[in-house]
C-alpha atoms as a PDB file:
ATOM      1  CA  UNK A   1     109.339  94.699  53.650  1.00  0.00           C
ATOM      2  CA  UNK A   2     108.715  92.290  56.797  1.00  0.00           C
ATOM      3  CA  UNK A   3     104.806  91.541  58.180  1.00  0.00           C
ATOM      4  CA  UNK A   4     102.339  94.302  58.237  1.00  0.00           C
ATOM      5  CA  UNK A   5     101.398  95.841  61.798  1.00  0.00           C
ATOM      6  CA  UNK A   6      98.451  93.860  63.422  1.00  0.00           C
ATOM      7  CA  UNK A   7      95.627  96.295  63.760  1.00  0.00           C
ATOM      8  CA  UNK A   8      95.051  96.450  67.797  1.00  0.00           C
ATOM      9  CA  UNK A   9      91.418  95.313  67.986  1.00  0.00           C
ATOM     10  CA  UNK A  10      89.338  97.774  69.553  1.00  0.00           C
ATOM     11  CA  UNK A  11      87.973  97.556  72.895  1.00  0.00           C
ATOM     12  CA  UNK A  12      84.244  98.082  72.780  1.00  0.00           C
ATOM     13  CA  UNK A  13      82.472  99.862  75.644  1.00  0.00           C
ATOM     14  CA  UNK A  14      79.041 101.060  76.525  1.00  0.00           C
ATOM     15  CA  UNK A  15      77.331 103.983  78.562  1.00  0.00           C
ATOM     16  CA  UNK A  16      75.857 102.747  81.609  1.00  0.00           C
ATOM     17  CA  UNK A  17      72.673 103.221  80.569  1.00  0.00           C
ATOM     18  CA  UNK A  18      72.952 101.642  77.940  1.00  0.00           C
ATOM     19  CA  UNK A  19      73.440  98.545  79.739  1.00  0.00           C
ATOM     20  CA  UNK A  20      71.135  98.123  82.588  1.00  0.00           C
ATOM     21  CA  UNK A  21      68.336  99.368  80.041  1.00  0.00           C
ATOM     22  CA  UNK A  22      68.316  95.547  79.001  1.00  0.00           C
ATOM     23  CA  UNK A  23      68.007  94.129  82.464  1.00  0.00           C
ATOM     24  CA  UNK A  24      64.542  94.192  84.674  1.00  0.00           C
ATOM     25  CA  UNK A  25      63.917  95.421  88.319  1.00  0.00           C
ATOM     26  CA  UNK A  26      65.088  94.770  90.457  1.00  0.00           C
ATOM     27  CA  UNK A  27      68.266  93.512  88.945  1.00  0.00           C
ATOM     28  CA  UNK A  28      68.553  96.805  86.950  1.00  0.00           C
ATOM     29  CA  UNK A  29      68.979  98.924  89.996  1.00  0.00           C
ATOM     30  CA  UNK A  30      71.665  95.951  91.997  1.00  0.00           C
ATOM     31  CA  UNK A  31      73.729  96.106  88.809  1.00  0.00           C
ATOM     32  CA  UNK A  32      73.388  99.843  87.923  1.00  0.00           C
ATOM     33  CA  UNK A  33      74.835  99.991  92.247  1.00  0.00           C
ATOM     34  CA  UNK A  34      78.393  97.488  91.495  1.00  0.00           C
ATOM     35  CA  UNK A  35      79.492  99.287  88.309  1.00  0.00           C
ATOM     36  CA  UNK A  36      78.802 102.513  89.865  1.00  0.00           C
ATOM     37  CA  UNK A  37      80.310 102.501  93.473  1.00  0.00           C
ATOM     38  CA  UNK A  38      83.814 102.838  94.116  1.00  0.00           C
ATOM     39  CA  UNK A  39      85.510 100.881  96.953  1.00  0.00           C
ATOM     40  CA  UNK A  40      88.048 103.047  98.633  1.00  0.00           C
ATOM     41  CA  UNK A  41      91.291 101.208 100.615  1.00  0.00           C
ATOM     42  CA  UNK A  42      91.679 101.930 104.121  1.00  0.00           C
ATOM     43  CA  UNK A  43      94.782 100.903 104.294  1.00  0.00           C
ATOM     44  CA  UNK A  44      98.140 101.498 101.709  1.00  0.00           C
ATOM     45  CA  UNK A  45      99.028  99.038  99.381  1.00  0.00           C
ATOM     46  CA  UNK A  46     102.452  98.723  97.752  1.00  0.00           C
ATOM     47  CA  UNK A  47     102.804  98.464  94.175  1.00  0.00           C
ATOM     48  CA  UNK A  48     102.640  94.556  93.778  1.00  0.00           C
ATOM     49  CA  UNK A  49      99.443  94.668  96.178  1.00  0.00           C
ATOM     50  CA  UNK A  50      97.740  97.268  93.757  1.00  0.00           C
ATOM     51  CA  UNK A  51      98.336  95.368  90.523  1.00  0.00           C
ATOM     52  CA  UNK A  52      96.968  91.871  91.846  1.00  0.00           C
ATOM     53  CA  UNK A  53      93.893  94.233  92.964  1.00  0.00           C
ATOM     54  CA  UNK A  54      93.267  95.517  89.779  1.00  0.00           C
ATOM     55  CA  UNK A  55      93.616  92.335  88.162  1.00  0.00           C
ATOM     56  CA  UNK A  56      91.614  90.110  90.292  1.00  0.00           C
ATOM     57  CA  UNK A  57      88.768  92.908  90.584  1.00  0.00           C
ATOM     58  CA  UNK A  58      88.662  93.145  86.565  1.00  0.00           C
ATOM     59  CA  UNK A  59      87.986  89.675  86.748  1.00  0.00           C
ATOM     60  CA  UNK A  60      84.975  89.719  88.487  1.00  0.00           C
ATOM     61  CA  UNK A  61      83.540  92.753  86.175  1.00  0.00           C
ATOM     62  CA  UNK A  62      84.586  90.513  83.393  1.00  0.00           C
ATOM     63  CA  UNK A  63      82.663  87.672  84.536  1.00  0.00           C
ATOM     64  CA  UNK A  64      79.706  90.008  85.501  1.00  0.00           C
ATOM     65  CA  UNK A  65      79.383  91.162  82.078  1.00  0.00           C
ATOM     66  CA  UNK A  66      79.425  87.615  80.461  1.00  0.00           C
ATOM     67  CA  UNK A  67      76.814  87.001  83.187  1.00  0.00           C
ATOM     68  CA  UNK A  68      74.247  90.066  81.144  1.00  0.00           C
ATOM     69  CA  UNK A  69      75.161  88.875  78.394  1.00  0.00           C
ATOM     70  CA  UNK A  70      73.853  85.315  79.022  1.00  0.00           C
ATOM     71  CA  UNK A  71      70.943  86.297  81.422  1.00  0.00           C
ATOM     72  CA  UNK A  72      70.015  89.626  80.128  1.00  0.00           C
ATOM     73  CA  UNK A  73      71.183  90.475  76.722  1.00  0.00           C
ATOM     74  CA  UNK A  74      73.014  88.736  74.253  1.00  0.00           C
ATOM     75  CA  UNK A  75      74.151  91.865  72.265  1.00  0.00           C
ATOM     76  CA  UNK A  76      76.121  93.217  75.441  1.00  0.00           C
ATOM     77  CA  UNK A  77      79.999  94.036  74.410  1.00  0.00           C
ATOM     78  CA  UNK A  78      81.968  92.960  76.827  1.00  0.00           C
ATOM     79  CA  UNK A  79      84.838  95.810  77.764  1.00  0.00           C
ATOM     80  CA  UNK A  80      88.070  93.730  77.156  1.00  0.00           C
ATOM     81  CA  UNK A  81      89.744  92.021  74.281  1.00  0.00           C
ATOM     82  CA  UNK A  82      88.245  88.836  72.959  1.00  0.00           C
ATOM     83  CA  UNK A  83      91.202  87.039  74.075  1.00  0.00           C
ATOM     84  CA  UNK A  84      90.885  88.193  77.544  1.00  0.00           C
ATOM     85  CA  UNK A  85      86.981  88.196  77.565  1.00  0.00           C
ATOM     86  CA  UNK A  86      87.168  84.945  76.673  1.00  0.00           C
ATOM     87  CA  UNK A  87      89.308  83.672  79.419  1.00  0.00           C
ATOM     88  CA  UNK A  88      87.153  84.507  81.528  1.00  0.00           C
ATOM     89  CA  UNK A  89      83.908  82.442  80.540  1.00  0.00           C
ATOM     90  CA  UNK A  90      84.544  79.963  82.954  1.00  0.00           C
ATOM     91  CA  UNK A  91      84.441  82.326  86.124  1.00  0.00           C
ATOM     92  CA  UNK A  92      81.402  83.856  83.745  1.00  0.00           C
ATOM     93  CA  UNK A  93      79.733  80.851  84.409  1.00  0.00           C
ATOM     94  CA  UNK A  94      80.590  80.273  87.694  1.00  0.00           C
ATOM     95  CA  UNK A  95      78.872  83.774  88.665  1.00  0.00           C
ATOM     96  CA  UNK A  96      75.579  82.942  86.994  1.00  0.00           C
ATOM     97  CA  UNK A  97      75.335  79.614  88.697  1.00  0.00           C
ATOM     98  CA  UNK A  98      75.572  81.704  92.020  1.00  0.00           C
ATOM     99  CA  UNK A  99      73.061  83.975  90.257  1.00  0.00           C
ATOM    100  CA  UNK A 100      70.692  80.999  89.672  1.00  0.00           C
ATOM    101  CA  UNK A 101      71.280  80.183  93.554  1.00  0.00           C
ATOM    102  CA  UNK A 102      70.644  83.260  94.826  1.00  0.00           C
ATOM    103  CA  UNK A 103      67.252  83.350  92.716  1.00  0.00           C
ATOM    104  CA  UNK A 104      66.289  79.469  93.926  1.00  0.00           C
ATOM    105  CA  UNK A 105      67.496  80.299  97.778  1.00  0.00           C
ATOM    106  CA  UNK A 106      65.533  83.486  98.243  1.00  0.00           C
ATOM    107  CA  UNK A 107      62.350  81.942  96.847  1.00  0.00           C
ATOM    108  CA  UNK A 108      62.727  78.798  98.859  1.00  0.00           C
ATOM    109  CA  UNK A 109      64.332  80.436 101.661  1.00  0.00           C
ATOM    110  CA  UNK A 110      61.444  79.159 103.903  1.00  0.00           C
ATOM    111  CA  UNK A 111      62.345  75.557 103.943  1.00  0.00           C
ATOM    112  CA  UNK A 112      65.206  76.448 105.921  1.00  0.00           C
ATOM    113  CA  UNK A 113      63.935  78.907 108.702  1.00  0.00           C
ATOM    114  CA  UNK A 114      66.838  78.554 111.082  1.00  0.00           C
ATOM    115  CA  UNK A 115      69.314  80.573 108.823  1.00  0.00           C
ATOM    116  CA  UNK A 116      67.781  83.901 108.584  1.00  0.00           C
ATOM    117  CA  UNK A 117      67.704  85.989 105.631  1.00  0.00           C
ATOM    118  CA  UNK A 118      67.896  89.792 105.851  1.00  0.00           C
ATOM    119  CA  UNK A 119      67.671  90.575 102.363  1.00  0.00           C
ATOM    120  CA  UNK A 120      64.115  91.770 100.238  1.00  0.00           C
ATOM    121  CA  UNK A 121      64.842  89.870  97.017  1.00  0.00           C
ATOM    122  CA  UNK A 122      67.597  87.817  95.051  1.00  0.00           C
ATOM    123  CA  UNK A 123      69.097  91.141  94.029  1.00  0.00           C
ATOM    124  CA  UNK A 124      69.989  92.392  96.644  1.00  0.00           C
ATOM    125  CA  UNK A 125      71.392  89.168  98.289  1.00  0.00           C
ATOM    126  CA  UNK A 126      73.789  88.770  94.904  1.00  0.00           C
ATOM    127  CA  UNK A 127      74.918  92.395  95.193  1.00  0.00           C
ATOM    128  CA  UNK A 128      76.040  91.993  98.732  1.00  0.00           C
ATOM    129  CA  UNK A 129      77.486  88.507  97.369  1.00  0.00           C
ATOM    130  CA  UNK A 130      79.663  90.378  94.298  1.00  0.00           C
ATOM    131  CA  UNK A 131      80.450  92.795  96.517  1.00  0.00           C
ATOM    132  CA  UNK A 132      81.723  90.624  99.290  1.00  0.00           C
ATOM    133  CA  UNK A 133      83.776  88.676  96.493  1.00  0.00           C
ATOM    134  CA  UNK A 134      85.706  91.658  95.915  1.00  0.00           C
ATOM    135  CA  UNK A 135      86.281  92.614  99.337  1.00  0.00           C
ATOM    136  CA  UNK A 136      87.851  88.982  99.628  1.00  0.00           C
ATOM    137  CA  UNK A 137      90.121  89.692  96.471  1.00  0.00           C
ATOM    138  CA  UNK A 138      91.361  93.155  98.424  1.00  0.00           C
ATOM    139  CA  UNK A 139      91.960  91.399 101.793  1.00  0.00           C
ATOM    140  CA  UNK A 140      93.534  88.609 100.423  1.00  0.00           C
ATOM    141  CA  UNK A 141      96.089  90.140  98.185  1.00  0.00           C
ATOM    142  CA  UNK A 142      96.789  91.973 101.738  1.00  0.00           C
ATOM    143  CA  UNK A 143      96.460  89.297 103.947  1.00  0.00           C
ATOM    144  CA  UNK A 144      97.422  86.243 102.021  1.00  0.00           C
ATOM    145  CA  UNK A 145      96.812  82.260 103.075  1.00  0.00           C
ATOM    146  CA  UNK A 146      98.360  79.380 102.127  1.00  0.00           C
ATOM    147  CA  UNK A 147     101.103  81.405 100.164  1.00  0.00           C
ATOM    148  CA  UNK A 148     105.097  79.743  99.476  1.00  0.00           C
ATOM    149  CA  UNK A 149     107.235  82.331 100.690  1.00  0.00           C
ATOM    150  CA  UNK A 150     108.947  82.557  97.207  1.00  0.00           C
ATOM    151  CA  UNK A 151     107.999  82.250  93.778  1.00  0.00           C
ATOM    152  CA  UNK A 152     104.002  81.350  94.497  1.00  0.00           C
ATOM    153  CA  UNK A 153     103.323  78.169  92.832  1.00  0.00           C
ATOM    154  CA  UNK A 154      99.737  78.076  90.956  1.00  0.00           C
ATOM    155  CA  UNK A 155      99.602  74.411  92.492  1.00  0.00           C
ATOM    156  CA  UNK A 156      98.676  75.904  96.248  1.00  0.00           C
ATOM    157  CA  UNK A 157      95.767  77.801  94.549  1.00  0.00           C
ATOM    158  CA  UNK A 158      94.303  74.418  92.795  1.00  0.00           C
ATOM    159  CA  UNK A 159      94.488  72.298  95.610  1.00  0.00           C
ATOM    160  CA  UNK A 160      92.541  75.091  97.743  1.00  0.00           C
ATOM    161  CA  UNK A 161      89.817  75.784  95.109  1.00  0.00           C
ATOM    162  CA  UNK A 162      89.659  71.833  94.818  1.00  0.00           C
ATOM    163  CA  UNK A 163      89.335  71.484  98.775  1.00  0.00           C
ATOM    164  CA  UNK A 164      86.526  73.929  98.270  1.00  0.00           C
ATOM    165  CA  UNK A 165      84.507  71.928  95.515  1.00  0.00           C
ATOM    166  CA  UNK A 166      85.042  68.657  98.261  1.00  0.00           C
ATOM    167  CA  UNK A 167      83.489  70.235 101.232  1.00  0.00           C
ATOM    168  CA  UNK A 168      80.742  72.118  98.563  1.00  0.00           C
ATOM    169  CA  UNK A 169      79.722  68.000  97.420  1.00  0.00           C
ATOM    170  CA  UNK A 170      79.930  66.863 101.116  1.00  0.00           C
ATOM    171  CA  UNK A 171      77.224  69.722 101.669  1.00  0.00           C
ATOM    172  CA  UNK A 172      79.551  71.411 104.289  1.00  0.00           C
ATOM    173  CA  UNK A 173      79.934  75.504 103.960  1.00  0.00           C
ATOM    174  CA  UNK A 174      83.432  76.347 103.694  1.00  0.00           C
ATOM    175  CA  UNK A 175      82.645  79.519 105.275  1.00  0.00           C
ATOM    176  CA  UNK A 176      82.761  80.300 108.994  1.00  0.00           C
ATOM    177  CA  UNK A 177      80.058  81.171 110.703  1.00  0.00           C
ATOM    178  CA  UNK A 178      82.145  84.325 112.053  1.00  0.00           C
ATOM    179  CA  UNK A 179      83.334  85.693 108.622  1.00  0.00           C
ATOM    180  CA  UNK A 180      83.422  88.513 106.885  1.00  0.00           C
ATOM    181  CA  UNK A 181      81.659  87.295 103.665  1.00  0.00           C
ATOM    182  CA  UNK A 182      77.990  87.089 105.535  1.00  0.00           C
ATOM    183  CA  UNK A 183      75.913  86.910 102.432  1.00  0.00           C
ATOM    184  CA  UNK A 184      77.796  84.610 100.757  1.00  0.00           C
ATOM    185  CA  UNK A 185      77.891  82.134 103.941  1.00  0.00           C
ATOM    186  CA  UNK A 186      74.072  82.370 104.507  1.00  0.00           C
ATOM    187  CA  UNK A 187      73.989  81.238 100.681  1.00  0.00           C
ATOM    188  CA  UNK A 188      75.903  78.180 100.823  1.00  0.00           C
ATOM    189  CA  UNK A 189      74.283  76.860 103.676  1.00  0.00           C
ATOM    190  CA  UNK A 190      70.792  77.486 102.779  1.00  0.00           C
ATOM    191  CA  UNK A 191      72.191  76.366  99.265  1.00  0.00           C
ATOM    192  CA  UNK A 192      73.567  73.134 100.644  1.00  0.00           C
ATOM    193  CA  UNK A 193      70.556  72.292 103.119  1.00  0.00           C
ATOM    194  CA  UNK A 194      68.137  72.556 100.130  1.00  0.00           C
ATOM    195  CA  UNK A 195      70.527  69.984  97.860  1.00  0.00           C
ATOM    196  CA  UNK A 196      70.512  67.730 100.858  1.00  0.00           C
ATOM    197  CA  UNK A 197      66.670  67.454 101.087  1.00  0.00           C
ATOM    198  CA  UNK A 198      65.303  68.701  97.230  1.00  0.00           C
ATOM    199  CA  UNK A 199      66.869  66.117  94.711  1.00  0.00           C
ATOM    200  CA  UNK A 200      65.244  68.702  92.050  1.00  0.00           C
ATOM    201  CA  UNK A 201      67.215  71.461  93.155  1.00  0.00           C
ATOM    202  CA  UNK A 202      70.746  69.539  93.508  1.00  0.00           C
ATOM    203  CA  UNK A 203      70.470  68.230  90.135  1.00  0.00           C
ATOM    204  CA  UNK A 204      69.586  71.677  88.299  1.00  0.00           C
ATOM    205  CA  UNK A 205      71.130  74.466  91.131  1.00  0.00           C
ATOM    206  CA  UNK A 206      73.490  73.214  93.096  1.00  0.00           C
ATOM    207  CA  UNK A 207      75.329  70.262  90.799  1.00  0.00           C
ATOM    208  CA  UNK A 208      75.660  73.087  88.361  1.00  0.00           C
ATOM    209  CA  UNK A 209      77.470  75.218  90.650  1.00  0.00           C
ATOM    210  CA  UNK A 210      79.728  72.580  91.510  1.00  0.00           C
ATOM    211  CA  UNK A 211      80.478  71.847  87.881  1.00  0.00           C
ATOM    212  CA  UNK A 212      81.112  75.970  87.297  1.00  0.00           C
ATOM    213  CA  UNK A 213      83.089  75.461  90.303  1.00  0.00           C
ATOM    214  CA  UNK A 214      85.213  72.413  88.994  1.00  0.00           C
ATOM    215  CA  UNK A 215      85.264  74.727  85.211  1.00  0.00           C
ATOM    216  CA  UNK A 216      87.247  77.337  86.714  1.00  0.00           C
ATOM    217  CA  UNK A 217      88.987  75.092  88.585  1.00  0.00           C
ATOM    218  CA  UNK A 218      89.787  72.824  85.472  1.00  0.00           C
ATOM    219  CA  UNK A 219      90.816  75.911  83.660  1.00  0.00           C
ATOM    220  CA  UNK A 220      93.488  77.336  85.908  1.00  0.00           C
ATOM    221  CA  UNK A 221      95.338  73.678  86.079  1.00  0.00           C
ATOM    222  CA  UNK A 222      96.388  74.031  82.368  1.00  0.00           C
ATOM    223  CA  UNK A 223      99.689  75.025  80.657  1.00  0.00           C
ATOM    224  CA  UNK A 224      98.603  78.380  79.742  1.00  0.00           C
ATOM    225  CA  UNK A 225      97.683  79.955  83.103  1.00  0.00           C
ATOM    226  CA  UNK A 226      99.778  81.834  84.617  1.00  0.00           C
ATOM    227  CA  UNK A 227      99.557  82.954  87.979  1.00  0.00           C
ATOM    228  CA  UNK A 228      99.888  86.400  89.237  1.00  0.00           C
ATOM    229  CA  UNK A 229     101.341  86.911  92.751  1.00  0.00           C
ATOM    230  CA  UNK A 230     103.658  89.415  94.924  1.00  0.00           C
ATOM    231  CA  UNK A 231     106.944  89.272  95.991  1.00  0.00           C
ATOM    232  CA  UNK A 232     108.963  91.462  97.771  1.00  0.00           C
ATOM    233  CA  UNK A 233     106.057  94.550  97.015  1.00  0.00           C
ATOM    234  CA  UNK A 234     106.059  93.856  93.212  1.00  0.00           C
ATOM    235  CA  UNK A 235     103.682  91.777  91.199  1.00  0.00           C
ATOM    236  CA  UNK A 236     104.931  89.139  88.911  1.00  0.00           C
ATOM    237  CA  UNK A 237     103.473  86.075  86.834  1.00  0.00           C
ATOM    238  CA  UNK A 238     104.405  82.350  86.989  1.00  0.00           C
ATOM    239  CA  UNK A 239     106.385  81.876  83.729  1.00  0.00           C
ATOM    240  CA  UNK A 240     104.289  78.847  82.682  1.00  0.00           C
ATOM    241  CA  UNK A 241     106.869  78.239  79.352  1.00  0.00           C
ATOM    242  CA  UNK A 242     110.432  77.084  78.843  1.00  0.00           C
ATOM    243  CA  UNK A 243     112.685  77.719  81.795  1.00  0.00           C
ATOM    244  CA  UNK A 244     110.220  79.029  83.998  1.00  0.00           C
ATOM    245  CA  UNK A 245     111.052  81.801  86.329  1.00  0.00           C
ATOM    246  CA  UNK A 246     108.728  84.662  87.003  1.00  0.00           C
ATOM    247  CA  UNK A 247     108.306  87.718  84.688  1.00  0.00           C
ATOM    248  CA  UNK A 248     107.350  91.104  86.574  1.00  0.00           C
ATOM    249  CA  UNK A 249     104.518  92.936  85.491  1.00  0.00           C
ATOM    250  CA  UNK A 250     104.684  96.638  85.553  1.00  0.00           C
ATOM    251  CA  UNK A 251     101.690  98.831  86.712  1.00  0.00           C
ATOM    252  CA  UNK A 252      99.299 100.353  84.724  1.00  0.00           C
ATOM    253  CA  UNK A 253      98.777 103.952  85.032  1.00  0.00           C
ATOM    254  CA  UNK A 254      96.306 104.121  86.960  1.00  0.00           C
ATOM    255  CA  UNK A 255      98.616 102.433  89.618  1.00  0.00           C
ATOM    256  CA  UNK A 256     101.316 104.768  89.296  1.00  0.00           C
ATOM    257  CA  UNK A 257      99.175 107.422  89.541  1.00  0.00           C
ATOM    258  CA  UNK A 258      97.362 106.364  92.760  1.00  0.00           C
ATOM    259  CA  UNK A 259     101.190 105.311  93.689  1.00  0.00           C
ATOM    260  CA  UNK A 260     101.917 109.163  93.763  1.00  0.00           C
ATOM    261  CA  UNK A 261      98.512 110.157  95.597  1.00  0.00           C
ATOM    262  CA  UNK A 262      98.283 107.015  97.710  1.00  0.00           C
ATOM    263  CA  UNK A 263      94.154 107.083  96.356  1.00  0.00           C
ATOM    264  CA  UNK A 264      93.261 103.922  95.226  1.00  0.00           C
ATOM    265  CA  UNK A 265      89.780 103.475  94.240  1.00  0.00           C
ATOM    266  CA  UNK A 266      88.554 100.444  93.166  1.00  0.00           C
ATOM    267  CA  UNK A 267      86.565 100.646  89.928  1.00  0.00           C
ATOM    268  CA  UNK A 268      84.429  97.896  89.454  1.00  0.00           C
END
């Protein structure tokens, strides 16, 4: 008779509403803003360019909803498998200790009055931080760095991320001061200064961001990850079991669809 058919597990989701009801102002309103407003390209991308989007994007949502689950409400359902939810803790974790900051950094923000900060709360800064976080993901899958030519090798993305957590315990931003990510600059250097100067805040703020940091980075430098990249306009993963090689990953339909109406929105 052979196995029985494995029941797909379901894929819980919830209204809106539903969700930011949990959360307090002015949180309520920053979160209610990312999972409600589309980001529209300017610019075409080919098919491999609009599947890394996707991916990397659904990342972030997935890590902002482990974040309300953790800081807001621990009954949240998180819209993806458990598998997949689940790989994603680490980068979970990694957004609330930039939560944390952003909380720490606004209310301290006048120990450091040489980096001004435009923003009326720690709400507001993190949404312009998320947001600028996925603006990255779409510019980079456009306008990659550090990339082999062929076959993209998940070692060029650890030994960045791990430059990053150097420079992050030497207290130096990564960032320049030029850059598109604004918000996310002005945190990590009124982030940094405050570690150099508050041993209080290193040890519970910034050391923890460093270890979410190092999680992540800990994470993707296992046998099991497999790295997503383009090649030659199509989007493929880093075989990470016998024999290697790279398997291509075909687009969803919401790709092909914005592949025939060259409208891609991104839905955070």
């Amino acid at each position: 008779m052979g196995r029985p058919k494995k029941t797909p597990e379901p894929i819980s989701t919830e209204p809106l509403e539903k969700i930011i009801n949990y959360i307090p102002s002015p949180w309520n309103e920053i979160i209610e803003t990312i999972l409600s407003r589309d980001i529209k390209l300017l610019q075409q991308a080919n098919e491999g360019q609009s599947v890394l989007i996707e991916a990397r994007v659904r990342a972030w949502r997935i890590a902002l909803d482990w974040l309300i689950k953790w800081e807001w409400n621990y009954k949240h359902k998180i819209p993806a498998k458990r598998s997949i939810a689940n790989s994603y803790q680490a980068k979970g974790r990694l957004l609330q200790a930039i939560f944390r900051l952003c909380e720490r950094c606004h209310a301290f923000q006048a120990s450091v009055p040489e980096v001004v900060i435009p923003y009326p709360n720690a709400a507001y800064w993190f949404g312009f931080v998320f947001r600028e976080f996925i603006l990255h993901e779409v510019h980079s899958a456009f306008y990659p760095t550090n990339e082999p030519k062929k076959g993209a090798k998940k070692a060029a993305v650890i030994k960045e991320r791990q430059e990053l957590v150097r420079k992050h315990k030497n207290f130096e931003n990564p960032l320049p001061t030029d850059c598109m990510m604004e918000a996310t600059y002005k945190l990590f250097e009124i982030a940094g200064r405050l570690a150099q100067n508050s041993p209080n805040f290193k040890r519970n703020y910034w050391d923890k961001f460093i270890q979410a940091l190092e999680g992540e980075n800990k994470q993707l430098d296992t046998p099991g990850f497999e790295r997503l990249f383009v090649e030659d306009g199509k989007a493929y993963i880093q075989n990470a079991g016998p024999g290697r090689g790279k398997i291509y990953i075909h687009p969803s339909p919401y790709i092909k669809e914005y592949m025939k109406n060259s409208k891609f929105i991104i839905h955070v």
